[in-house]
C-alpha atoms as a PDB file:
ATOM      1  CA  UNK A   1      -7.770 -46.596-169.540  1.00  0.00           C
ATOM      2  CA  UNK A   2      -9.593 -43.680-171.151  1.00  0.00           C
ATOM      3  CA  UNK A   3     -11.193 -41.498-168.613  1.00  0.00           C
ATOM      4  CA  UNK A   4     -14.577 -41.483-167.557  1.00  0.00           C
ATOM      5  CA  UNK A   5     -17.707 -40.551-165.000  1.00  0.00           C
ATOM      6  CA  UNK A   6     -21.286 -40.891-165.127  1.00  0.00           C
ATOM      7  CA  UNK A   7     -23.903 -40.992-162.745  1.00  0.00           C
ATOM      8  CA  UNK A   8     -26.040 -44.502-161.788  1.00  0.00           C
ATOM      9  CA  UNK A   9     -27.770 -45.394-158.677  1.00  0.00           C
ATOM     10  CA  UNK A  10     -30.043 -47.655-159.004  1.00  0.00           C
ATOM     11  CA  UNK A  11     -28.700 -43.837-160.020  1.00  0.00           C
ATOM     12  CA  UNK A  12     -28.076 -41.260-162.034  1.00  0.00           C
ATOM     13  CA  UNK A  13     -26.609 -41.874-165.392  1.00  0.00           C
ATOM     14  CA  UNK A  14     -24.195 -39.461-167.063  1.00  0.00           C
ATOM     15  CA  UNK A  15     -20.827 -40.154-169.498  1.00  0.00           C
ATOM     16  CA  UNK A  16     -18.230 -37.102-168.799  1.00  0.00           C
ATOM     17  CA  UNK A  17     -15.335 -38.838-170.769  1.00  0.00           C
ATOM     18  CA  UNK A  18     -13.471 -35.713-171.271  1.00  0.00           C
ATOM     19  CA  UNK A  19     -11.971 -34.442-174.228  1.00  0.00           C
ATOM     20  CA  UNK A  20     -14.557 -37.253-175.793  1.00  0.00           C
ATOM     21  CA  UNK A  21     -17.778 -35.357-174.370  1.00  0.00           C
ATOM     22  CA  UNK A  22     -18.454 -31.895-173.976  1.00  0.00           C
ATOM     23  CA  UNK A  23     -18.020 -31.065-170.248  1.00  0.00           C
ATOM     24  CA  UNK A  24     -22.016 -29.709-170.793  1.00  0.00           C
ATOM     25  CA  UNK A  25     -23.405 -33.470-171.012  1.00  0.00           C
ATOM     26  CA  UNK A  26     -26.258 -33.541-168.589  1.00  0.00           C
ATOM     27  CA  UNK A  27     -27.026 -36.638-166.326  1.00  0.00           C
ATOM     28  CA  UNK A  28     -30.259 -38.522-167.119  1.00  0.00           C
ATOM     29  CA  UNK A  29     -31.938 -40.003-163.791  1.00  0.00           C
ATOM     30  CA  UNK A  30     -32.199 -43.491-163.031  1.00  0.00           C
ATOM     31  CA  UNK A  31     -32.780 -43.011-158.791  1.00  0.00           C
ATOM     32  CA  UNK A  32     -33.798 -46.313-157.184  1.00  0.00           C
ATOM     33  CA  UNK A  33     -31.472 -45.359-154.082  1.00  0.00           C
ATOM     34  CA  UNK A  34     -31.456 -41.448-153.674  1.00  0.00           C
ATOM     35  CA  UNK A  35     -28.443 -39.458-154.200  1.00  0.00           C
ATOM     36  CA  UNK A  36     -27.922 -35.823-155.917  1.00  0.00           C
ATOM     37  CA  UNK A  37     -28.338 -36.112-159.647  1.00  0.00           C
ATOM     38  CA  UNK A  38     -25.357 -33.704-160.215  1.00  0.00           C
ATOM     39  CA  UNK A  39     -22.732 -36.255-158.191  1.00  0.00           C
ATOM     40  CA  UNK A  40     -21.200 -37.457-160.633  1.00  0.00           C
ATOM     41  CA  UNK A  41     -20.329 -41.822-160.656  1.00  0.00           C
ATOM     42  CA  UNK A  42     -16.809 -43.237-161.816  1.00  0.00           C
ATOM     43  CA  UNK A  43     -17.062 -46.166-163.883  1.00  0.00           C
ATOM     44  CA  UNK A  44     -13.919 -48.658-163.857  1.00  0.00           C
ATOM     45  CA  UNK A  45     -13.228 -51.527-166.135  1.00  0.00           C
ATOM     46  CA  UNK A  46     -10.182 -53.834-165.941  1.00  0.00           C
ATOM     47  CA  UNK A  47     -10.128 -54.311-169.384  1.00  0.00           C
ATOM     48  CA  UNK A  48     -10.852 -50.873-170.432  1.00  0.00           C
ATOM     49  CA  UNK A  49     -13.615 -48.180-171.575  1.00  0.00           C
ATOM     50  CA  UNK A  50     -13.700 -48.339-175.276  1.00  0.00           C
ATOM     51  CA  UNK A  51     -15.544 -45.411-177.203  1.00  0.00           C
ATOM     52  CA  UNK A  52     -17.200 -46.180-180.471  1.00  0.00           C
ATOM     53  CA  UNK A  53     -17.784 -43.474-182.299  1.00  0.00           C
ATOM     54  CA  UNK A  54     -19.769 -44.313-185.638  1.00  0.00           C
ATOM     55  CA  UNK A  55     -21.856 -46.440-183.603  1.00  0.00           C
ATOM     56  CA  UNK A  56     -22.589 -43.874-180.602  1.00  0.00           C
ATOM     57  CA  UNK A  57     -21.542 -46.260-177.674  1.00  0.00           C
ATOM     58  CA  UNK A  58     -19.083 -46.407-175.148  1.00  0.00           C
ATOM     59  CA  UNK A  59     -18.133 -50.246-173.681  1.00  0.00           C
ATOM     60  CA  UNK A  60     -16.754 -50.691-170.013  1.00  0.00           C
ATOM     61  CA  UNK A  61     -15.121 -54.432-170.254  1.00  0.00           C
ATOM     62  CA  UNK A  62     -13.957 -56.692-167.750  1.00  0.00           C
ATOM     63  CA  UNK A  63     -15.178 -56.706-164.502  1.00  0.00           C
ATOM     64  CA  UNK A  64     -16.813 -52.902-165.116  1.00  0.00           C
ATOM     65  CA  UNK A  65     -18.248 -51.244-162.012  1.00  0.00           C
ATOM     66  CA  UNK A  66     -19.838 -48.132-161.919  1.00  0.00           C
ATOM     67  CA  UNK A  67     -19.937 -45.993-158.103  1.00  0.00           C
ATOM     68  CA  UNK A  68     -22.210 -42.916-157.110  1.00  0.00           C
ATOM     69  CA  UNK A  69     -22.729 -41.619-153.613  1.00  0.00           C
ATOM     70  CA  UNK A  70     -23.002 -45.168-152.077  1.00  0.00           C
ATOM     71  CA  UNK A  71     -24.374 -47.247-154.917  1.00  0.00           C
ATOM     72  CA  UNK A  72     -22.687 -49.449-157.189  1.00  0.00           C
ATOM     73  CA  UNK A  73     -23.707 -51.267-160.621  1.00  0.00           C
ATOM     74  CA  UNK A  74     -21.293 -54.427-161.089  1.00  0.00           C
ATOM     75  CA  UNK A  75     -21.161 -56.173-164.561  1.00  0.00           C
ATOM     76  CA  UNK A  76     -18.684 -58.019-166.707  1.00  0.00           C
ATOM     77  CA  UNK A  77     -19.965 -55.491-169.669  1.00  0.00           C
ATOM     78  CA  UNK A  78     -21.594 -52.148-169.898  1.00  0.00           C
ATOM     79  CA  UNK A  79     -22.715 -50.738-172.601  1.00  0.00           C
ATOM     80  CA  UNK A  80     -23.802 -46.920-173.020  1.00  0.00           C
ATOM     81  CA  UNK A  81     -25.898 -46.148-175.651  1.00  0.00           C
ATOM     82  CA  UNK A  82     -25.898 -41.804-176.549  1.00  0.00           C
ATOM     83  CA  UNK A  83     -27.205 -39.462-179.417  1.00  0.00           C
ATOM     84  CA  UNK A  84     -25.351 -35.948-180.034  1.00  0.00           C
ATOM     85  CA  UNK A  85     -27.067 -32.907-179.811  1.00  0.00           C
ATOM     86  CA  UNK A  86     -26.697 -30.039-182.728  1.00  0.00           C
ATOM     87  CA  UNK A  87     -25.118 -28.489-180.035  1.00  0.00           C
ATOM     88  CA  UNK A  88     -22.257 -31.186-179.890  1.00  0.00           C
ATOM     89  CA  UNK A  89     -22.953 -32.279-176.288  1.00  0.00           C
ATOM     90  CA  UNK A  90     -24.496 -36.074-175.793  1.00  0.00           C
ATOM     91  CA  UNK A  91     -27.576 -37.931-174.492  1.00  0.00           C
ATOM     92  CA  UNK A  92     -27.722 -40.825-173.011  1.00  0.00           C
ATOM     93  CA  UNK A  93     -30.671 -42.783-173.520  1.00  0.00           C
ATOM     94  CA  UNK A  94     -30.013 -46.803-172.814  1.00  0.00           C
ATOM     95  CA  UNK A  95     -27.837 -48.482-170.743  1.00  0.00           C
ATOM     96  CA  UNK A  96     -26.825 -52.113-171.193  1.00  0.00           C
ATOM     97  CA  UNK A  97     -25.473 -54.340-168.301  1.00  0.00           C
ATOM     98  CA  UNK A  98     -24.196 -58.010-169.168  1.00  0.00           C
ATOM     99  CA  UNK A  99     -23.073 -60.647-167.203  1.00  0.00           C
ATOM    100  CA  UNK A 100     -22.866 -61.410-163.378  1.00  0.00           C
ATOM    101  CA  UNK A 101     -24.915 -57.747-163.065  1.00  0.00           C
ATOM    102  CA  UNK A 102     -25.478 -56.321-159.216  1.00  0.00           C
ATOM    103  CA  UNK A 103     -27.080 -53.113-158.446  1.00  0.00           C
ATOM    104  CA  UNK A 104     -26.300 -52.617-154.788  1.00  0.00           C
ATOM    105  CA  UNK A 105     -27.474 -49.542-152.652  1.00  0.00           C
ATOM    106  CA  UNK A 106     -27.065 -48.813-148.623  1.00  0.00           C
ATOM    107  CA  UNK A 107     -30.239 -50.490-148.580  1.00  0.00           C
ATOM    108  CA  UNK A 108     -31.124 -52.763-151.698  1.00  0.00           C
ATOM    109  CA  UNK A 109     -29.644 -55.109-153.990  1.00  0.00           C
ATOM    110  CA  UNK A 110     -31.017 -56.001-157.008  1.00  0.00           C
ATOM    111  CA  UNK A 111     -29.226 -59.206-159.120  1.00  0.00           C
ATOM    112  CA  UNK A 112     -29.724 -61.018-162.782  1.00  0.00           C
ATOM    113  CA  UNK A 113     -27.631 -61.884-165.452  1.00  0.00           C
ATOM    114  CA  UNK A 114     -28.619 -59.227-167.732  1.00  0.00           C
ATOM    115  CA  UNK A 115     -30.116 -55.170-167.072  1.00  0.00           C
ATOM    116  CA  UNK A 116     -31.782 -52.964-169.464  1.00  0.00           C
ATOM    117  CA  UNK A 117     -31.958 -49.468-168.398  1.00  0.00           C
ATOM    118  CA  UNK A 118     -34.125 -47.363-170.761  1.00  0.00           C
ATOM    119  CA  UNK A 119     -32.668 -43.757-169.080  1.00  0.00           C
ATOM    120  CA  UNK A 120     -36.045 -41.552-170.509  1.00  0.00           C
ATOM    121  CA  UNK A 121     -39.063 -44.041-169.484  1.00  0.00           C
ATOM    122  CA  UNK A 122     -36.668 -44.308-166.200  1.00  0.00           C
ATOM    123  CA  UNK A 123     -37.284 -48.379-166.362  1.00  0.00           C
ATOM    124  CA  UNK A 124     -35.002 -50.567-165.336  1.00  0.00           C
ATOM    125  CA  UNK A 125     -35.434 -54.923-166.593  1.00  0.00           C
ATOM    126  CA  UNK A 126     -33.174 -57.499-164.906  1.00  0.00           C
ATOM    127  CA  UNK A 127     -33.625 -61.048-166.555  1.00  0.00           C
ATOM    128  CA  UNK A 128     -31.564 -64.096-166.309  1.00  0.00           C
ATOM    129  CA  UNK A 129     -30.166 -66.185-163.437  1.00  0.00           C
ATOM    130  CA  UNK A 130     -33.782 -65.841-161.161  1.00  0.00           C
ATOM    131  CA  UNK A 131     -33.596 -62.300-161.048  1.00  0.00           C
ATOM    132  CA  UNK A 132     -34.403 -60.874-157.391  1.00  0.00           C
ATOM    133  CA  UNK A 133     -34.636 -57.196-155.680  1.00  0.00           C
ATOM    134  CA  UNK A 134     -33.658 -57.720-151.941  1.00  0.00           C
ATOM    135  CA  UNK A 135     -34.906 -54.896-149.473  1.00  0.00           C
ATOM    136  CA  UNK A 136     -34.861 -54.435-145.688  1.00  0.00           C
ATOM    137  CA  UNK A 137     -38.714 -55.229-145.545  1.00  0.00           C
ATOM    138  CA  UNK A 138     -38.497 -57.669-147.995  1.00  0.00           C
ATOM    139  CA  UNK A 139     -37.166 -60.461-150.863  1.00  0.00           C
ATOM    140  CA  UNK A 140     -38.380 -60.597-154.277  1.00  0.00           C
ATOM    141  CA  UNK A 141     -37.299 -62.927-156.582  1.00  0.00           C
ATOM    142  CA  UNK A 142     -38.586 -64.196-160.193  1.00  0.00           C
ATOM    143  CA  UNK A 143     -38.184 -66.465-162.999  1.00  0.00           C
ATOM    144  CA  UNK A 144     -39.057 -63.999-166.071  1.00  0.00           C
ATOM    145  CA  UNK A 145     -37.703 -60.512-165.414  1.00  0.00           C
ATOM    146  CA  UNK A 146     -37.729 -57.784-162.966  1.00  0.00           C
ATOM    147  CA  UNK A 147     -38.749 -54.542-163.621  1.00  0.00           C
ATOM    148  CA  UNK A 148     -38.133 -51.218-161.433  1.00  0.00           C
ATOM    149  CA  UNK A 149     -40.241 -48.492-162.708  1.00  0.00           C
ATOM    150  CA  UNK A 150     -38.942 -45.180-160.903  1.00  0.00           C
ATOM    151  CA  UNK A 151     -41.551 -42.689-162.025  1.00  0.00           C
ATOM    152  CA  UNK A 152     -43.959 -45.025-160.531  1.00  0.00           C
ATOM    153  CA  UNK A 153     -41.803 -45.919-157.433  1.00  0.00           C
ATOM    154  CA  UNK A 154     -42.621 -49.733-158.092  1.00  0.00           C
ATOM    155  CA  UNK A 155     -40.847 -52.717-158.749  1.00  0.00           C
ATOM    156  CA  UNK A 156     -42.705 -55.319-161.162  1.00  0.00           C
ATOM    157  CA  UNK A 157     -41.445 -59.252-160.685  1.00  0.00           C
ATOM    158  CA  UNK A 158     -43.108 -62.062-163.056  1.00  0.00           C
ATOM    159  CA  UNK A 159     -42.996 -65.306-163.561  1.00  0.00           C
ATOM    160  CA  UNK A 160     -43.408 -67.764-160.610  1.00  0.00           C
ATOM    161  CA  UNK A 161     -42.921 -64.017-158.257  1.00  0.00           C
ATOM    162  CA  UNK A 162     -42.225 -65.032-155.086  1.00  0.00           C
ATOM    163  CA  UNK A 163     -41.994 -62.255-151.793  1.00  0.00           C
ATOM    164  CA  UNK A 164     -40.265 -63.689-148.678  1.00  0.00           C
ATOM    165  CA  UNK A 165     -40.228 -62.267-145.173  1.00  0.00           C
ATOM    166  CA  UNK A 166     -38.381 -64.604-142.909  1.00  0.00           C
ATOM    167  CA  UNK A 167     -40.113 -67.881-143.745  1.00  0.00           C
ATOM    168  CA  UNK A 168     -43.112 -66.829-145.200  1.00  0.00           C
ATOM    169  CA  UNK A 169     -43.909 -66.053-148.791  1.00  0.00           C
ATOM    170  CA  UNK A 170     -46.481 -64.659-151.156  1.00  0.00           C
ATOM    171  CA  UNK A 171     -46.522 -66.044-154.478  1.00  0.00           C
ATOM    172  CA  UNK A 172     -48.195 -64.992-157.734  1.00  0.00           C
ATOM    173  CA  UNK A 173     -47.771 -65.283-161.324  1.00  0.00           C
ATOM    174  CA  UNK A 174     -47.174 -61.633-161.116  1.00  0.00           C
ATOM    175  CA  UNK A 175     -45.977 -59.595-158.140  1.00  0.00           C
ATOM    176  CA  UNK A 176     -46.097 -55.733-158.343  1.00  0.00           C
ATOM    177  CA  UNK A 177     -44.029 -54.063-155.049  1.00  0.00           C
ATOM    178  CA  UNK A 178     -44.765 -50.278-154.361  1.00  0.00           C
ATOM    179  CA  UNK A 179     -41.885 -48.064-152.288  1.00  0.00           C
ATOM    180  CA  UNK A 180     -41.319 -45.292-150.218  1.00  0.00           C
ATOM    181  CA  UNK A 181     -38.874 -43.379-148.417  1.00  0.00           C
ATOM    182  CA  UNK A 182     -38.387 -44.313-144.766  1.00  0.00           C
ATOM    183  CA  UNK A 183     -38.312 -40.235-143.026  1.00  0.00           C
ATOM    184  CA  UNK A 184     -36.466 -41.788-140.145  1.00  0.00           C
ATOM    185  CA  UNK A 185     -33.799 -43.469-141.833  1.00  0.00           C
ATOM    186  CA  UNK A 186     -33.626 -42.432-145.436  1.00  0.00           C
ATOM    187  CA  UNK A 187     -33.928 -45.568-146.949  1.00  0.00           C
ATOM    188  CA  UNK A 188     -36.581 -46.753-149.646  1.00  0.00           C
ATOM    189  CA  UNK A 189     -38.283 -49.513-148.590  1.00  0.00           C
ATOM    190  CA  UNK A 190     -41.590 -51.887-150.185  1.00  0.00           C
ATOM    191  CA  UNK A 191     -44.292 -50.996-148.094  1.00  0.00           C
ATOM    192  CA  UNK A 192     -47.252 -52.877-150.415  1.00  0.00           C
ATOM    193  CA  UNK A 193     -47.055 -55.732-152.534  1.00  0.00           C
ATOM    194  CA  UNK A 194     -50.046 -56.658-154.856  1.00  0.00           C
ATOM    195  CA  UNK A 195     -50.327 -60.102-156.168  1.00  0.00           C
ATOM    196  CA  UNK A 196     -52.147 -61.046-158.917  1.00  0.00           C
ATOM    197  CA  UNK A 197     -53.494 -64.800-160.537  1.00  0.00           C
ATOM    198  CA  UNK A 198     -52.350 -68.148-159.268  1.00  0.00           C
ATOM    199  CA  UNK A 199     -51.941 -66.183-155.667  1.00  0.00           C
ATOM    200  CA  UNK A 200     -50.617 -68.581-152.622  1.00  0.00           C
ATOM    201  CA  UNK A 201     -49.675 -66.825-148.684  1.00  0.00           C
ATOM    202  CA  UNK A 202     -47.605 -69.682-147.064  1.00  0.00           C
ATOM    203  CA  UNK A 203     -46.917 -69.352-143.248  1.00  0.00           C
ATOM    204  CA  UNK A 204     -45.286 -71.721-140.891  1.00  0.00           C
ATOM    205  CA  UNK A 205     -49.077 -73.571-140.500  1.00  0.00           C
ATOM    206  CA  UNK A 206     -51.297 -72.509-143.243  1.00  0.00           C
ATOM    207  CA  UNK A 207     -51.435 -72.051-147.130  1.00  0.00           C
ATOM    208  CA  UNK A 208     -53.832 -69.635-148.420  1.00  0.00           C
ATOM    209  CA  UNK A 209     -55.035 -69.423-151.727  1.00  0.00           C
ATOM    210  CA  UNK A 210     -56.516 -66.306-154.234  1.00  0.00           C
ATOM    211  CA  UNK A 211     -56.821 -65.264-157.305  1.00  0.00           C
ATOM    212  CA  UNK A 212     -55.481 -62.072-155.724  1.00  0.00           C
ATOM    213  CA  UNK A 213     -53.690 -60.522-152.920  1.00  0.00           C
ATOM    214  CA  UNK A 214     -52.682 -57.510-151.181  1.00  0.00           C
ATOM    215  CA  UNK A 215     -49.956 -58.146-148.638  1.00  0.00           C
ATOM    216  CA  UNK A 216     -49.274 -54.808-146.249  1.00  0.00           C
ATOM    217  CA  UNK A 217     -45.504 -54.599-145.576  1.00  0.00           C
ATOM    218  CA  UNK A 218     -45.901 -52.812-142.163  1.00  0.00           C
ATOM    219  CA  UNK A 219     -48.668 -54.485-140.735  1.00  0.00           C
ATOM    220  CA  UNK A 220     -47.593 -58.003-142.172  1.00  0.00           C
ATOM    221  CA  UNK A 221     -51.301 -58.870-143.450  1.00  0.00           C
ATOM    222  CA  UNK A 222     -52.426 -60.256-146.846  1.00  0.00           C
ATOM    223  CA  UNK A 223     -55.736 -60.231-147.688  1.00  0.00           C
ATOM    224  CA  UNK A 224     -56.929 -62.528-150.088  1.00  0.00           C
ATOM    225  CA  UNK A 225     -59.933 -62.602-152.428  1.00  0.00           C
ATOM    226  CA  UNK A 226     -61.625 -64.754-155.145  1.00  0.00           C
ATOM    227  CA  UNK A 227     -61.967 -68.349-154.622  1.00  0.00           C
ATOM    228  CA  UNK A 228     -60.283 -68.171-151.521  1.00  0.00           C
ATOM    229  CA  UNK A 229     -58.973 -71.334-149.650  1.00  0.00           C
ATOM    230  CA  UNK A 230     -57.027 -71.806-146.351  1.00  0.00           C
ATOM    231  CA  UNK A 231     -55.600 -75.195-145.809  1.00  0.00           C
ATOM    232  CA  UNK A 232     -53.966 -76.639-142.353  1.00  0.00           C
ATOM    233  CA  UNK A 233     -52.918 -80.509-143.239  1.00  0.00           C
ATOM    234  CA  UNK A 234     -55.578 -81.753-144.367  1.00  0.00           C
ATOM    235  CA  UNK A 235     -58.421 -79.536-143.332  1.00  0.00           C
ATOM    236  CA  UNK A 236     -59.744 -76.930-145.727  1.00  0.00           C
ATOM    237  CA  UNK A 237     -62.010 -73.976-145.573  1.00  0.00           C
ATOM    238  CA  UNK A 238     -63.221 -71.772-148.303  1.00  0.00           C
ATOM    239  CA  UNK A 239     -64.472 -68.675-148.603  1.00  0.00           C
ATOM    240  CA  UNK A 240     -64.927 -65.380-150.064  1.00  0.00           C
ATOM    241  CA  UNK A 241     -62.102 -63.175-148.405  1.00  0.00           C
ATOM    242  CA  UNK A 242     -58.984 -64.126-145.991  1.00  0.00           C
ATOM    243  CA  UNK A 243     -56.674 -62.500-143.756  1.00  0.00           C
ATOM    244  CA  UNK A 244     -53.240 -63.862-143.259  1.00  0.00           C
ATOM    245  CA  UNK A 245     -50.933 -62.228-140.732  1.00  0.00           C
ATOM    246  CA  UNK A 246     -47.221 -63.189-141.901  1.00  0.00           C
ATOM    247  CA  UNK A 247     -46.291 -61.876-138.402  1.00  0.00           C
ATOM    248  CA  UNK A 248     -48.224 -64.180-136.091  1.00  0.00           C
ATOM    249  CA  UNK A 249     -49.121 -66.733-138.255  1.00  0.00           C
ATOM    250  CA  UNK A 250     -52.692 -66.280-138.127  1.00  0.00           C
ATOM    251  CA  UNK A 251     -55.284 -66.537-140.777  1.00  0.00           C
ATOM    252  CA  UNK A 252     -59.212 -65.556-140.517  1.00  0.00           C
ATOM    253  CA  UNK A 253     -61.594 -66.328-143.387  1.00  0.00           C
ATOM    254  CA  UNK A 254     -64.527 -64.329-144.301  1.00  0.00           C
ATOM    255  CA  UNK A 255     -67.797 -65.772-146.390  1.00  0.00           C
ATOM    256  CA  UNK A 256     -69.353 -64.101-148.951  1.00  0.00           C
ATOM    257  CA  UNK A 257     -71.698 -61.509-148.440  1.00  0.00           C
ATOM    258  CA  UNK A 258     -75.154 -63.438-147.685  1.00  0.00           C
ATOM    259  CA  UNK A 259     -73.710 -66.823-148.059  1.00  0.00           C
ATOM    260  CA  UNK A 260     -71.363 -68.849-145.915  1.00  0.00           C
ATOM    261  CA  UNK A 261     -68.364 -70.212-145.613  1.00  0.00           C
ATOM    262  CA  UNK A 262     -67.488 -73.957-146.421  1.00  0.00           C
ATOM    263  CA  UNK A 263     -65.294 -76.223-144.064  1.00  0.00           C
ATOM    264  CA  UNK A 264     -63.733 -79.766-144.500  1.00  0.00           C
ATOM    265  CA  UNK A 265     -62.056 -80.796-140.858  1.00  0.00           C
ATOM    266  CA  UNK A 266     -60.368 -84.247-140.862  1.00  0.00           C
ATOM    267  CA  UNK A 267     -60.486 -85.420-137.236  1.00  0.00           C
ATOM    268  CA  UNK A 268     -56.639 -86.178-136.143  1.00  0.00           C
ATOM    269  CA  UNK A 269     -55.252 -89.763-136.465  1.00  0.00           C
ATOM    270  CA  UNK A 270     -58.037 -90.190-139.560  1.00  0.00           C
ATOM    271  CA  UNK A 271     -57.534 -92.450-142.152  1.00  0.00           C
ATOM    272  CA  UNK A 272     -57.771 -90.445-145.626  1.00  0.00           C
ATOM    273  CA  UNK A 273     -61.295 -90.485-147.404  1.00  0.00           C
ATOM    274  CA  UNK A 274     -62.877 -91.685-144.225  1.00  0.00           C
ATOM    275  CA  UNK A 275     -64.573 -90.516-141.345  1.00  0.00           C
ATOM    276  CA  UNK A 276     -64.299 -86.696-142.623  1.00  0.00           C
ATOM    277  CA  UNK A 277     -66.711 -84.467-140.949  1.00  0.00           C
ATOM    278  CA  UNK A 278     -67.617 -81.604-143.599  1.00  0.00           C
ATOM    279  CA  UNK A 279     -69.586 -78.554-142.379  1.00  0.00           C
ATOM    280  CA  UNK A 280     -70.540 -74.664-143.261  1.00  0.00           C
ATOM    281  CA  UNK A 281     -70.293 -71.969-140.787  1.00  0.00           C
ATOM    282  CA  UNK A 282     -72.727 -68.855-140.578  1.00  0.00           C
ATOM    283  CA  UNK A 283     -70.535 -65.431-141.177  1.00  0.00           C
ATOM    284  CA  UNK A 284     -66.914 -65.062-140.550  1.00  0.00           C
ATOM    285  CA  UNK A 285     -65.242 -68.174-140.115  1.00  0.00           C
ATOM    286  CA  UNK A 286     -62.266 -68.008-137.943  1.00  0.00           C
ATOM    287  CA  UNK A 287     -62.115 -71.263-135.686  1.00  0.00           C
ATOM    288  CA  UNK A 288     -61.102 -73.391-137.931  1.00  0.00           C
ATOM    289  CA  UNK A 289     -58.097 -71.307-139.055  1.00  0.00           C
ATOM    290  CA  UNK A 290     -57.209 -69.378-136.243  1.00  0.00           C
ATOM    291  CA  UNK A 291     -55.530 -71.484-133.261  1.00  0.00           C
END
């Protein structure tokens, strides 16, 4: 097996393959765990690291894994993508992962079928297989792609986006989750997660709908707004603006300002369609939600 380094952490990406690359090669940043940029990554393959020259890319096949201070980047192919310098030493600028693909940190792991890495814009794109970004705050999963964008510290999910903490989700058409390092601990954790069209908050008792949402990570609350519903079986109430606490299960709707908010309660043990008692409440309307 020919030789070979390079940086990757959800990484730092660099290909030292000497006598193939000059030793000079600098590492291009891809950092969605931490780590120093000059520590360099091994990669392994079981069925060897071919290098094609005339095309300008180097192929890790067969179970091809690539390790840097703590994260690893699993695939059944990789495929670097470089341009040479006048100068004779190489750039990376795309990395290809194929098949069964893993990015796992201390403290994320992100999974598809298939990663694009595009090493200048520093944007990673996992499709296939539901692709999903697990973190210690939370779970994000998708039906499209997932995108990481690292200048931006923010990881983009669409397609049926769904974020899960414990049993309760927020789900949009298209979830955007914003990170930042933990002092304490080290670790880079969601913090926000911003919902946008077709938005639904599920807890253990309620479902709240939006056309968008803002869920806070550390305080556990999503606030909904535009044509905002809250339904508990088979009562309803609508509104302007909700609350939902993920944490305690509550949820507080808010009416528009100068108007009300609008209430269907079925009494219990009601036949549907009959004996429905439909109301509107002056203000903030929180009994009807909030038990």
């Amino acid at each position: 097996m020919t030789a070979a380094r390079f940086s990757l952490a959800f990484a730092a990406l660099m290909i030292l393959a000497p006598p193939l690359l000059s030793p000079a090669a600098r590492a291009q940043s891809l950092n969605m765990g931490g780590g120093a940029k000059d520590t360099p990554i091994e990669i392994f393959a079981d069925n060897g690291i071919e290098w094609q020259q005339d095309n300008q890319v180097f192929l890790a096949k067969g179970n091809a894994r690539a390790v840097r201070a703590g994260t690893t980047l699993f695939a059944d192919l990789l495929t670097a993508f470089y341009s040479e310098r006048a100068d004779g030493t190489t750039d990376i600028y795309r990395l290809d992962a194929d098949g069964n693909v893993r990015i796992v940190s201390a403290s994320q792991t992100a999974k598809g079928e298939k990663a694009v890495y595009d090493v200048q814009r520093e944007i990673l794109v996992l499709t296939g297989g539901k692709p999903n970004l697990v973190t210690p705050t939370a779970v994000i999963t998708a039906t499209q792609q997932l995108e990481y964008w690292q200048q931006k510290q923010m990881a983009v999910a669409r397609g049926n986006a769904v974020a899960t903490r414990d049993k309760r989700q927020v789900r949009a058409d298209v979830l955007a989750a914003f990170f930042r390092d933990d002092k304490k601990t080290g670790d880079t954790k969601v913090y926000r997660v911003d919902a946008y069209d077709n938005v639904v908050v599920t807890t253990e008792k309620d479902r709240a709908f939006g056309d968008r949402g803002v869920y806070n990570v550390e305080t556990g609350i999503t606030t909904l707004t535009g044509s905002v519903r809250i339904q508990r079986g088979k009562n309803e109430l609508a509104g302007c603006k909700a609350e939902v606490n993920l944490t305690t299960g509550i949820s507080k709707l808010f009416s528009c300002p100068g108007g009300r908010t609008q209430g269907r309660l079925v009494p219990k043990g009601t036949d549907k369609g009959q004996g429905q008692n439909h109301g509107q409440t002056q203000g903030d309307a929180t009994g009807g939600a909030k038990q």
